[in-house]
PDB file of N, CA and C in Angstrom:
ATOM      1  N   UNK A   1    -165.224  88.311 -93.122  1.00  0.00           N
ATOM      2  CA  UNK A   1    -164.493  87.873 -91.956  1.00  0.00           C
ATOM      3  C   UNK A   1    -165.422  87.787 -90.763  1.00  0.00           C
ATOM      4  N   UNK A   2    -166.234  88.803 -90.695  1.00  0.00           N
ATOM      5  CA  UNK A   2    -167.427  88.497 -89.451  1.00  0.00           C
ATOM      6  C   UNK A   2    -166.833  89.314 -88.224  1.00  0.00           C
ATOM      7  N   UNK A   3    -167.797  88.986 -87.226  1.00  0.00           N
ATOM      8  CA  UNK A   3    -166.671  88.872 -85.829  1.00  0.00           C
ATOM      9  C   UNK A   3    -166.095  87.670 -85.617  1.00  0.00           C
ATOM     10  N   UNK A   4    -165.110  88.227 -85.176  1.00  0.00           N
ATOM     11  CA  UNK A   4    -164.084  87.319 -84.690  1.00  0.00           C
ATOM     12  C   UNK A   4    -163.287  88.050 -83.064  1.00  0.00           C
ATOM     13  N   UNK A   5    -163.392  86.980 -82.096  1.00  0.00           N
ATOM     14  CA  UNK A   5    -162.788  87.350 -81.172  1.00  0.00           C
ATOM     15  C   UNK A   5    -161.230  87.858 -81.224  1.00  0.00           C
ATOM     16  N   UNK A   6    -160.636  88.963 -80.778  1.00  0.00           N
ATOM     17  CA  UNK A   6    -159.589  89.335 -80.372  1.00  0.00           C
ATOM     18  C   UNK A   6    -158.488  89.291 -79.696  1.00  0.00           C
ATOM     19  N   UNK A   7    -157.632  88.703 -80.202  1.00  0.00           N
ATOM     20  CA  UNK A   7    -156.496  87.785 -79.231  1.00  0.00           C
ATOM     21  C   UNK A   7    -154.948  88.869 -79.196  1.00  0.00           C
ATOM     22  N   UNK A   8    -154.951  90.120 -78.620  1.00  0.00           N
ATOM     23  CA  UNK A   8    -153.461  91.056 -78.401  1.00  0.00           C
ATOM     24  C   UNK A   8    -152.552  90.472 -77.918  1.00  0.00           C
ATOM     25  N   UNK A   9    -151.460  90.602 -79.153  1.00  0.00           N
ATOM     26  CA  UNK A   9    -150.007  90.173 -78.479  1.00  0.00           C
ATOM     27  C   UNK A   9    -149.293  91.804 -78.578  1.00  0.00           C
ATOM     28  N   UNK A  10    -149.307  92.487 -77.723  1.00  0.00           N
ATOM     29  CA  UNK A  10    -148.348  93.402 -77.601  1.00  0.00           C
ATOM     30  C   UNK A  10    -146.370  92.788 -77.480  1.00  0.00           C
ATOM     31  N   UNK A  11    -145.384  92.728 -78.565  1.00  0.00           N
ATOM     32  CA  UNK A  11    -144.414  92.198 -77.966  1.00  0.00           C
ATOM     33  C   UNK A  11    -143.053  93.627 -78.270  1.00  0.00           C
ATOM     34  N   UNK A  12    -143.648  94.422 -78.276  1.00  0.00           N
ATOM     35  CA  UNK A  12    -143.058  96.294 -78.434  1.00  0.00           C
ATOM     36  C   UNK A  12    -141.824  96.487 -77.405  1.00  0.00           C
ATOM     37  N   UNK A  13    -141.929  96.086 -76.483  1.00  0.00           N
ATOM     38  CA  UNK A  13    -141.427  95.754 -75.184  1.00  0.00           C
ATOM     39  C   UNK A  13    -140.054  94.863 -75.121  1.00  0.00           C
ATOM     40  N   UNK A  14    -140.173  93.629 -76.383  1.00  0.00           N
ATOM     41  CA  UNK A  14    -139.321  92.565 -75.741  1.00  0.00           C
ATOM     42  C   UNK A  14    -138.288  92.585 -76.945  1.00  0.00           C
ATOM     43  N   UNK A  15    -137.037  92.268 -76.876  1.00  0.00           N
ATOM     44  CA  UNK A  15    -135.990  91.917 -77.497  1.00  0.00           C
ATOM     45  C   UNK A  15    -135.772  90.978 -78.461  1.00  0.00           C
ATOM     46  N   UNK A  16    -135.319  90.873 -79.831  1.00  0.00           N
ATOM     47  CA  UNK A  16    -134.910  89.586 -80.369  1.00  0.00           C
ATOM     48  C   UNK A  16    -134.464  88.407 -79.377  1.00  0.00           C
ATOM     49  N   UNK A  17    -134.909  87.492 -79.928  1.00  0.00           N
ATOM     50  CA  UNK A  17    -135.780  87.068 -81.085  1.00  0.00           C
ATOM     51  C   UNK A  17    -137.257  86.596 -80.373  1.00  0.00           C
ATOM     52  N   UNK A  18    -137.595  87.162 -78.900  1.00  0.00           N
ATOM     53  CA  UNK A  18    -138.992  87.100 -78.576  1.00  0.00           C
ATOM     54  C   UNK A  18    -140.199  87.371 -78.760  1.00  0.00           C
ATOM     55  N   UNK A  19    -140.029  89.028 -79.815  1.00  0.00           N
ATOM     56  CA  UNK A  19    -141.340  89.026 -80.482  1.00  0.00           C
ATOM     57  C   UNK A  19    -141.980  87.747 -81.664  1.00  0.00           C
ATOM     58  N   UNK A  20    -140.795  87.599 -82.400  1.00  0.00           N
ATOM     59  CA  UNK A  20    -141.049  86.222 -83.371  1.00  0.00           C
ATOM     60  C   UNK A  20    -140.882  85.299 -82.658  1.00  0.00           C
ATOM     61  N   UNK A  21    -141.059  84.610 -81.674  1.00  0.00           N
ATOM     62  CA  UNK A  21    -141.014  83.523 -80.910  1.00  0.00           C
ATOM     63  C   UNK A  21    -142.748  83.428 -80.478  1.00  0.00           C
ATOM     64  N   UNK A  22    -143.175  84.427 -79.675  1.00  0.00           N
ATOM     65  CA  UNK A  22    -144.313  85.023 -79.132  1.00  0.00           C
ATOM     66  C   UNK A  22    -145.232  84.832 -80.581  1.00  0.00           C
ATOM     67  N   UNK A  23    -144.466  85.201 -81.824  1.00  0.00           N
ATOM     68  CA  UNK A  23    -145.965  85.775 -82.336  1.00  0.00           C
ATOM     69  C   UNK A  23    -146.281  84.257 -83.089  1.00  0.00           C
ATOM     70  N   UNK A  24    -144.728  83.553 -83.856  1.00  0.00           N
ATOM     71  CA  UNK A  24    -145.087  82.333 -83.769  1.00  0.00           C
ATOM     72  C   UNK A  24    -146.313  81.980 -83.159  1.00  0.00           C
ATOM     73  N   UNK A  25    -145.577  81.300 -82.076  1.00  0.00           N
ATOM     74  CA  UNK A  25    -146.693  80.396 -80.941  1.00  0.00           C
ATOM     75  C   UNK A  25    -148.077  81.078 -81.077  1.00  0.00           C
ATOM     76  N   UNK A  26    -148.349  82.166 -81.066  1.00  0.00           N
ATOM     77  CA  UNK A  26    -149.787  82.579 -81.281  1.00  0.00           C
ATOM     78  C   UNK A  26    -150.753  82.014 -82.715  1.00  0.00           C
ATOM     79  N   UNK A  27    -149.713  82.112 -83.571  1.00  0.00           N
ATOM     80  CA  UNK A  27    -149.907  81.417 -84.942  1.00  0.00           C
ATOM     81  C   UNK A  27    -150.301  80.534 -85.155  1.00  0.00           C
ATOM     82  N   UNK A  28    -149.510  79.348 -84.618  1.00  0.00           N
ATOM     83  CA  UNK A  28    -149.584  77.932 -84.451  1.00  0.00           C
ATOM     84  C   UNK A  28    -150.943  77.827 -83.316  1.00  0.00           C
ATOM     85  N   UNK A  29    -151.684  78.633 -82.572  1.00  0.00           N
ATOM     86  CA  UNK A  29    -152.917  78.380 -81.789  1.00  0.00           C
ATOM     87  C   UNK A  29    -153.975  78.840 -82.082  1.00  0.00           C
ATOM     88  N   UNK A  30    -154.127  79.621 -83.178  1.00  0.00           N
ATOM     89  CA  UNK A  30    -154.946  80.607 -83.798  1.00  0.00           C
ATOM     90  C   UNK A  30    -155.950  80.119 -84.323  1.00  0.00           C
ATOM     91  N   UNK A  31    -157.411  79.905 -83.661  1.00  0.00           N
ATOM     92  CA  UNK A  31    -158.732  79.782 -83.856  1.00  0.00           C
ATOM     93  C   UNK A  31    -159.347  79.929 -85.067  1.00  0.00           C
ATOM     94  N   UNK A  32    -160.124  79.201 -85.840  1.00  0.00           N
ATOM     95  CA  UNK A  32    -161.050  79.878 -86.911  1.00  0.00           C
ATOM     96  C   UNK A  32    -161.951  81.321 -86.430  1.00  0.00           C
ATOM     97  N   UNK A  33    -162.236  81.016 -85.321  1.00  0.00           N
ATOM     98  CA  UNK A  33    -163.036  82.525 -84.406  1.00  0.00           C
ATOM     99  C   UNK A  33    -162.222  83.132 -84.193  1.00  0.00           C
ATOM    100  N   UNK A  34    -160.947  83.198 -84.161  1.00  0.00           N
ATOM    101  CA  UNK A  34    -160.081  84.327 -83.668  1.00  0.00           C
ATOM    102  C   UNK A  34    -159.195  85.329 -84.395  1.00  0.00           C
ATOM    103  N   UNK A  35    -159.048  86.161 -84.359  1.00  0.00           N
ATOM    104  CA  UNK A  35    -158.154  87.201 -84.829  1.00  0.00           C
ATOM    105  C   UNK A  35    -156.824  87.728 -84.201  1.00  0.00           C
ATOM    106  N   UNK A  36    -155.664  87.665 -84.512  1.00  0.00           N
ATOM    107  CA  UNK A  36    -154.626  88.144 -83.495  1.00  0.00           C
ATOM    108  C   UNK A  36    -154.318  89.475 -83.924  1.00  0.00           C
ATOM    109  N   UNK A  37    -154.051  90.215 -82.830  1.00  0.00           N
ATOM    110  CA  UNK A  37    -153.575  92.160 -83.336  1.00  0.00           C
ATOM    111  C   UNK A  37    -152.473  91.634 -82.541  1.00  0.00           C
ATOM    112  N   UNK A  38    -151.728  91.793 -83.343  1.00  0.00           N
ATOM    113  CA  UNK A  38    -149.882  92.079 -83.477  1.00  0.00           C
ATOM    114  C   UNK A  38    -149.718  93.304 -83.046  1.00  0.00           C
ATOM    115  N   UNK A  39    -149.022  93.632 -82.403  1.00  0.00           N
ATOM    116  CA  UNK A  39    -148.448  95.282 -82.087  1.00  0.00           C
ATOM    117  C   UNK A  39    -146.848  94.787 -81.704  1.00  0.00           C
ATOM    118  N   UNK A  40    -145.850  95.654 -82.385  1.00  0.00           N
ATOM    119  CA  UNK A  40    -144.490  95.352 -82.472  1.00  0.00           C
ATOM    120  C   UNK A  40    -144.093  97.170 -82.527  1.00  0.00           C
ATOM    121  N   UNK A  41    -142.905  97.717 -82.028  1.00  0.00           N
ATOM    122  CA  UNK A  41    -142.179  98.307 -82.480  1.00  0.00           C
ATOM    123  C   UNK A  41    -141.826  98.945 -83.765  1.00  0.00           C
ATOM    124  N   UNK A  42    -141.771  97.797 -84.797  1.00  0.00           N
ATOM    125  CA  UNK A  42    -140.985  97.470 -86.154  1.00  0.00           C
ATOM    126  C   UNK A  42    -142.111  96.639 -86.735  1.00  0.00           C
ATOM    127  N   UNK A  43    -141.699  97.127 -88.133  1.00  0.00           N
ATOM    128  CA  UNK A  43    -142.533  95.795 -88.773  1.00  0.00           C
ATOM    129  C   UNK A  43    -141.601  94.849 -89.033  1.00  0.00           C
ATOM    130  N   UNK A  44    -142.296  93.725 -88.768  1.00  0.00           N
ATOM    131  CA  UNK A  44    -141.712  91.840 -88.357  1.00  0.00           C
ATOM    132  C   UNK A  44    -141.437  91.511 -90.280  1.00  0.00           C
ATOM    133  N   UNK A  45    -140.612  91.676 -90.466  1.00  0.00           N
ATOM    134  CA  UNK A  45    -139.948  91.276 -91.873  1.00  0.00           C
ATOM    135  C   UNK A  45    -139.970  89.587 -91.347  1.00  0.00           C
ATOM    136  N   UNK A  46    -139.613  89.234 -90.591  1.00  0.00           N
ATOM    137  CA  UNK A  46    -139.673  87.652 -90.217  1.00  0.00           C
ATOM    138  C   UNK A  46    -141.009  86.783 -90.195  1.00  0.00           C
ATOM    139  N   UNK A  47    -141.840  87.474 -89.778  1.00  0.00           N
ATOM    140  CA  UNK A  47    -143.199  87.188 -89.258  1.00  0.00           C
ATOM    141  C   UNK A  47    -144.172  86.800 -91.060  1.00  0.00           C
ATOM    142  N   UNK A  48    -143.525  87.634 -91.682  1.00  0.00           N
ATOM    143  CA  UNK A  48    -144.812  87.173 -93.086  1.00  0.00           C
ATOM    144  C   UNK A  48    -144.418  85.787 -93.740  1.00  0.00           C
ATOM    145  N   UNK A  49    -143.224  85.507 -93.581  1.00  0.00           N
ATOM    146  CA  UNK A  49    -142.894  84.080 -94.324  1.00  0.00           C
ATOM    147  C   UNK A  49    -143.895  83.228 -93.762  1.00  0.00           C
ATOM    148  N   UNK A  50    -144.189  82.927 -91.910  1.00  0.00           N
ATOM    149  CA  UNK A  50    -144.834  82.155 -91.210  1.00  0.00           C
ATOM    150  C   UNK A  50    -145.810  82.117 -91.479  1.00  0.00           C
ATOM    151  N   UNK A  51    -146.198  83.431 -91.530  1.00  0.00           N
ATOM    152  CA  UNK A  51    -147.962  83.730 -91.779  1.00  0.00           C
ATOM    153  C   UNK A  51    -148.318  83.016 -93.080  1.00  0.00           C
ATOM    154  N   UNK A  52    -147.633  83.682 -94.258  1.00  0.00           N
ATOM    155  CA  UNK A  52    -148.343  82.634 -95.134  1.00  0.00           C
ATOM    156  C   UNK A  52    -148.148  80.994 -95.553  1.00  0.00           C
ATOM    157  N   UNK A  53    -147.287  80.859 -94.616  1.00  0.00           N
ATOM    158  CA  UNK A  53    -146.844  79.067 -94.674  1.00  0.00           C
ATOM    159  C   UNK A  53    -147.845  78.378 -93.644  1.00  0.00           C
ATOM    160  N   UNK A  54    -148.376  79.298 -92.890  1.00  0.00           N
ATOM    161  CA  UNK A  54    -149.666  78.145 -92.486  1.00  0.00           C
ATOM    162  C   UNK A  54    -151.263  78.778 -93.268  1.00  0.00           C
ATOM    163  N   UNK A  55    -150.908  79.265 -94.415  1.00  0.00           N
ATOM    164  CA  UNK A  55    -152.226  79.842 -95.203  1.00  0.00           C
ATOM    165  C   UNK A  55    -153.060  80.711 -94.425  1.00  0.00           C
ATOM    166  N   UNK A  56    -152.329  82.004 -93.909  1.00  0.00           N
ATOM    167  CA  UNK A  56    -153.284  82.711 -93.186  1.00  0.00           C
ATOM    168  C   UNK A  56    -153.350  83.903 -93.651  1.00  0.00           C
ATOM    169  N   UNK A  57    -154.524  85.001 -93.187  1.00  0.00           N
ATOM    170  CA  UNK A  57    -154.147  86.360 -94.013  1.00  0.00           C
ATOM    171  C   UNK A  57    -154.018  87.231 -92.944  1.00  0.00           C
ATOM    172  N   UNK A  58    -153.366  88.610 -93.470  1.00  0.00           N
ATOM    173  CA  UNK A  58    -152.954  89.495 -92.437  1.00  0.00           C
ATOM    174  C   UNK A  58    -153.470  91.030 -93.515  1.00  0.00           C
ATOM    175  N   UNK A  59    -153.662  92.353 -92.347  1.00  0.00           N
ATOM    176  CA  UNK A  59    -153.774  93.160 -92.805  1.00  0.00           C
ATOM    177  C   UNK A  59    -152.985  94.095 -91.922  1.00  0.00           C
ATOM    178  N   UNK A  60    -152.112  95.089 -92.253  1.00  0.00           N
ATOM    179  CA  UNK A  60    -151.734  96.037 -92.103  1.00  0.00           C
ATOM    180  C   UNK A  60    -153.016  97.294 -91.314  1.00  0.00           C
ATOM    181  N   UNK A  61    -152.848  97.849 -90.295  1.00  0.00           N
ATOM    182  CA  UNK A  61    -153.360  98.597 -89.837  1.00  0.00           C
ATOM    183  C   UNK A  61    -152.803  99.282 -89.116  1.00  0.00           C
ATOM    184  N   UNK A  62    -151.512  99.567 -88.979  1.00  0.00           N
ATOM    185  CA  UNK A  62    -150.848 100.508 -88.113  1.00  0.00           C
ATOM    186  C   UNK A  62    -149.554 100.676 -88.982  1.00  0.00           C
ATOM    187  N   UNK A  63    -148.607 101.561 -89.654  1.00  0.00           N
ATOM    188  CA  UNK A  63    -146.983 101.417 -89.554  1.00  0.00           C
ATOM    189  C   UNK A  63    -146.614 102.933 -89.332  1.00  0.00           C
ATOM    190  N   UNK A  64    -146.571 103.015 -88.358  1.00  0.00           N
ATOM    191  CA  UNK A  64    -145.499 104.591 -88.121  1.00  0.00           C
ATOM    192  C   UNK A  64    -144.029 104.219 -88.077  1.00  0.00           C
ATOM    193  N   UNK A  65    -143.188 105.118 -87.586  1.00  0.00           N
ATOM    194  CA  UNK A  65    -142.052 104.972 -87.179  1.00  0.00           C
ATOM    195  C   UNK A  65    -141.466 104.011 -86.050  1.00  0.00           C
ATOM    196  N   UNK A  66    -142.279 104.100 -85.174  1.00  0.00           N
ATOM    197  CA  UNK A  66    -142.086 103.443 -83.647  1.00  0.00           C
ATOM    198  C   UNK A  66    -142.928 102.391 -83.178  1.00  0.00           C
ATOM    199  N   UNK A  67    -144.125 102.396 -84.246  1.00  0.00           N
ATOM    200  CA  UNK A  67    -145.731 101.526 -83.961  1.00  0.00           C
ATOM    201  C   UNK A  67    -145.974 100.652 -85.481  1.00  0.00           C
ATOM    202  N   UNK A  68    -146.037  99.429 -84.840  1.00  0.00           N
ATOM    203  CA  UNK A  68    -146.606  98.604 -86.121  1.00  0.00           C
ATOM    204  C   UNK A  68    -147.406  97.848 -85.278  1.00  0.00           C
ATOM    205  N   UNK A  69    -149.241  97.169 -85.957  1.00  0.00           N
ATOM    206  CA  UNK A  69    -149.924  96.421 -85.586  1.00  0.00           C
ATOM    207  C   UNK A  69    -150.248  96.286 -86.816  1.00  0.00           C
ATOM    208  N   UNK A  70    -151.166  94.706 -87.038  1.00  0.00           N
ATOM    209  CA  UNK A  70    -151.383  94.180 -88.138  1.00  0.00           C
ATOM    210  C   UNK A  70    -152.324  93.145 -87.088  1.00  0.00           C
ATOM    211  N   UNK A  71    -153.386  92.305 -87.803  1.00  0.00           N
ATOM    212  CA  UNK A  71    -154.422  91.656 -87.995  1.00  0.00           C
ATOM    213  C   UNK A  71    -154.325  90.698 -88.751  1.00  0.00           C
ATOM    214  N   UNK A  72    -154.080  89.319 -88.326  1.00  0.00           N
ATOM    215  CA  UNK A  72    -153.698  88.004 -88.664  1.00  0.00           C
ATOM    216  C   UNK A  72    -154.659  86.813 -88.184  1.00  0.00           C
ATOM    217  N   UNK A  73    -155.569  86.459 -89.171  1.00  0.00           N
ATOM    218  CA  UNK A  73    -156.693  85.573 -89.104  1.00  0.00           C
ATOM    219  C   UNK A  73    -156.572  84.529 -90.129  1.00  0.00           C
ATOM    220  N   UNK A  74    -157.811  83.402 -89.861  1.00  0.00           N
ATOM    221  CA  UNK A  74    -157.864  82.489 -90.863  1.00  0.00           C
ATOM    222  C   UNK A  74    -158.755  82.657 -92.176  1.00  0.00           C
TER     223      UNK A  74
END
């Protein structure tokens, strides 16, 4: 994977259906150089269909109770 620049969407904060709206749109702009860190509340049961319908990969790096982040690149 290399480096890859770092693009944080914190959306922990915001209400249905704005984190999947937010993380969308990040998706759909997402750089060969870039990497997005997801940080949510919850893990996004919505969010993996997208991810792999535009052929991208993701890794898990956070799931507690209250904290989920994950790592979503090309």
């Amino acid at each position: 994977m290399g480096t890859k620049k770092e693009i944080i969407l914190d959306v922990s904060e915001l209400e249905a259906p704005y984190p999947l709206v937010e993380a969308i749109n990040a998706l759909n702009s997402l750089q060969d150089e870039e990497v997005l860190i997801f940080r949510h509340r919850m893990n996004p049961q919505m969010l993996f269909q997208n991810i792999l319908a535009l052929g991208l990969h993701y890794e898990i790096t956070k799931e507690d109770e209250n904290e989920f982040e994950m790592r979503i690149y090309k």
